[in-house]
C-alpha atoms as a PDB file:
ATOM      1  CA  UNK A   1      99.149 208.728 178.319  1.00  0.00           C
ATOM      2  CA  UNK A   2     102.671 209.559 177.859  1.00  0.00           C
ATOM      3  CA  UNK A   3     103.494 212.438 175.584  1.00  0.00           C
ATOM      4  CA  UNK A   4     106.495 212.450 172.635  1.00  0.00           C
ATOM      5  CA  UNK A   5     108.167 214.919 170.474  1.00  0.00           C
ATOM      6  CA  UNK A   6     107.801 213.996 166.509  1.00  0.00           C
ATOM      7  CA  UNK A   7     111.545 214.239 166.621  1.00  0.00           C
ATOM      8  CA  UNK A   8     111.809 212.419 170.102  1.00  0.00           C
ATOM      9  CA  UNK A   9     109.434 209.401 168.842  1.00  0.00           C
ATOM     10  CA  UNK A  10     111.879 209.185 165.664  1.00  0.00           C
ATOM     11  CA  UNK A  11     115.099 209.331 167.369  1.00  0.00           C
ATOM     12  CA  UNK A  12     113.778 206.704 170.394  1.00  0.00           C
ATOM     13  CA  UNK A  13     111.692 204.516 168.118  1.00  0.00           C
ATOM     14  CA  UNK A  14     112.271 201.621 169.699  1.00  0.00           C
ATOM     15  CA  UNK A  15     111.501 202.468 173.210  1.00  0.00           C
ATOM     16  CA  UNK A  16     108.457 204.153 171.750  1.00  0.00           C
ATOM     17  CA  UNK A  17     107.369 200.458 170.453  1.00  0.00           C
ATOM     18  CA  UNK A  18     107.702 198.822 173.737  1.00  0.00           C
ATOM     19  CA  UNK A  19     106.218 201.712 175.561  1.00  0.00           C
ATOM     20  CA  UNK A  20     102.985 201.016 173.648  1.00  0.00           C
ATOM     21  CA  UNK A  21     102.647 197.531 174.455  1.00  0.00           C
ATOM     22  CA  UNK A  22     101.166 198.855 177.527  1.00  0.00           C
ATOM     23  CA  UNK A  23      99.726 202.373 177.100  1.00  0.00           C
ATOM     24  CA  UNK A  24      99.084 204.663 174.024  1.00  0.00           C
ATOM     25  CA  UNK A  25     101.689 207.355 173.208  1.00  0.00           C
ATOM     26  CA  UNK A  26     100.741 210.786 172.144  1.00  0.00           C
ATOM     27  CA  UNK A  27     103.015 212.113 169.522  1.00  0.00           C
ATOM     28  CA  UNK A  28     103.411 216.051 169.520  1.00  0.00           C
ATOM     29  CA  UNK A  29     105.109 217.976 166.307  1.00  0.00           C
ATOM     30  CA  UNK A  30     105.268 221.594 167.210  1.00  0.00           C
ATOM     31  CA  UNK A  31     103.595 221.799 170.476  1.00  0.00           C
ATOM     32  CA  UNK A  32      99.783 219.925 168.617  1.00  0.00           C
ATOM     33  CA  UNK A  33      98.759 216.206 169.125  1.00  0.00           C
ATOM     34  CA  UNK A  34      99.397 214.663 165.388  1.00  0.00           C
ATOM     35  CA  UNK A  35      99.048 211.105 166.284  1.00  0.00           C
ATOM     36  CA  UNK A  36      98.560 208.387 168.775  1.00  0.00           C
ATOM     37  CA  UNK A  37     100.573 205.423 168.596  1.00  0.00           C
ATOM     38  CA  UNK A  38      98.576 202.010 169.974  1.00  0.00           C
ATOM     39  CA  UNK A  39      99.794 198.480 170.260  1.00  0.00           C
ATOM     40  CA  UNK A  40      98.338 196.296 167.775  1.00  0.00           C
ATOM     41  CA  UNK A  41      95.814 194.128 170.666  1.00  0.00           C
ATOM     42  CA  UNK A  42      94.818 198.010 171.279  1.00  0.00           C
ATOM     43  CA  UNK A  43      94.075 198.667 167.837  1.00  0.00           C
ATOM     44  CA  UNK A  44      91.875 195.496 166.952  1.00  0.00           C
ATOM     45  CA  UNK A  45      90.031 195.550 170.046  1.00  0.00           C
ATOM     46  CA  UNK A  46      89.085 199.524 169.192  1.00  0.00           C
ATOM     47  CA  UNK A  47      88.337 197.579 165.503  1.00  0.00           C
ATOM     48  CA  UNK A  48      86.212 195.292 166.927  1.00  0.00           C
ATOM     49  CA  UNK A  49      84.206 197.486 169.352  1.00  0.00           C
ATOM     50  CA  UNK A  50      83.469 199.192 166.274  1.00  0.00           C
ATOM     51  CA  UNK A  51      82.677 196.559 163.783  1.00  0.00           C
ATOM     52  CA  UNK A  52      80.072 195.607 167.022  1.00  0.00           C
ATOM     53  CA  UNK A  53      78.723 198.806 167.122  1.00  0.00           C
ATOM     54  CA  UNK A  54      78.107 198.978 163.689  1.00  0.00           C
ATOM     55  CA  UNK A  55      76.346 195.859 163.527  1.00  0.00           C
ATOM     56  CA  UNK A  56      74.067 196.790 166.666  1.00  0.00           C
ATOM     57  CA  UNK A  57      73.160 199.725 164.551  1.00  0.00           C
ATOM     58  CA  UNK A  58      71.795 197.443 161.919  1.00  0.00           C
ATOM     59  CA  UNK A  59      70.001 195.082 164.292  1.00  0.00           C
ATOM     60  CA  UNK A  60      68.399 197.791 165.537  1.00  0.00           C
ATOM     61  CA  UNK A  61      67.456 199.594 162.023  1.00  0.00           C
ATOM     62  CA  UNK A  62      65.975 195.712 161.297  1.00  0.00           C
ATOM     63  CA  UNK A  63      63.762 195.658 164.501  1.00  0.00           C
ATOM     64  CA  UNK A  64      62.598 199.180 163.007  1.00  0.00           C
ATOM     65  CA  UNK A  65      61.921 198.507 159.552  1.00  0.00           C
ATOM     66  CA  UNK A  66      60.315 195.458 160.514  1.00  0.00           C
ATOM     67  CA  UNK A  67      58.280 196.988 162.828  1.00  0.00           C
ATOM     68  CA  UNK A  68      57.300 200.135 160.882  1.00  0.00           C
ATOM     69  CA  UNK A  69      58.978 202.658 162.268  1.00  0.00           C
ATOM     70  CA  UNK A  70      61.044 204.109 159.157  1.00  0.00           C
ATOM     71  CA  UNK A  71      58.223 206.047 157.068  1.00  0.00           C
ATOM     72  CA  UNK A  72      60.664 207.211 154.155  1.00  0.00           C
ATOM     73  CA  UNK A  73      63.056 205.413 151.907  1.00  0.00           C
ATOM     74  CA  UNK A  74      66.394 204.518 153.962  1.00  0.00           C
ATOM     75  CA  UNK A  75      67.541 208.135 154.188  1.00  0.00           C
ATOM     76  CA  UNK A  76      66.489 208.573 157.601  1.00  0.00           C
ATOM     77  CA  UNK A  77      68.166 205.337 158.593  1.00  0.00           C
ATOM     78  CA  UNK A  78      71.432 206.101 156.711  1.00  0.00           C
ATOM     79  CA  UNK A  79      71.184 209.731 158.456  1.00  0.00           C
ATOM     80  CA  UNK A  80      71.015 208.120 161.673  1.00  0.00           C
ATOM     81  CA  UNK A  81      73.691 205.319 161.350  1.00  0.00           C
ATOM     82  CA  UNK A  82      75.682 208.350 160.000  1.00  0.00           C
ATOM     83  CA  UNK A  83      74.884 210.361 163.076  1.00  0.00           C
ATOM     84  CA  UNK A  84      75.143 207.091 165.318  1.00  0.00           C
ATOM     85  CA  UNK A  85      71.917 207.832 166.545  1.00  0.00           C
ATOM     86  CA  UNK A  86      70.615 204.436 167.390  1.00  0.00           C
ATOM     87  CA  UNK A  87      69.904 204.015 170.965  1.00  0.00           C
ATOM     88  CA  UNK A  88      71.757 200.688 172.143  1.00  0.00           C
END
């Protein structure tokens, strides 16, 4: 992953857009990651492995519930989609 200054990413904004068409760009202010900069297919792919994820968590809370295996009343499986702690 290439690596940019704050100022560099604000002076060379441009370049910075078409740079992330094909690979994220760190940017740096003071020496410390702030931000990475993705390309918008990047970005709803990551959205989508997520919204996935999420809904695997819930499929397998269902095969749980229905099957007994949640004794209290959802705050174990809230604390465990919290902690992503469904096995997949």
């Amino acid at each position: 992953m290439e690596i940019l200054t704050a100022n560099k990413a604000k002076t060379h904004f441009g370049e910075m857009l078409m740079k992330v068409q094909n690979a994220p760009v760190q940017i740096d202010k003071n020496g410390k990651p702030v931000a990475v900069v993705v390309s918008i297919e990047d970005y709803e792919a990551t959205e989508e492995l997520k919204l996935q994820m999420l809904k695997n968590r819930f499929k397998q809370a269902e095969y749980e519930i229905e099957n007994g295996l949640y004794t209290d009343d959802g705050i174990e499986f809230l604390d465990k989609l919290v902690a992503s702690d469904f096995e997949e």
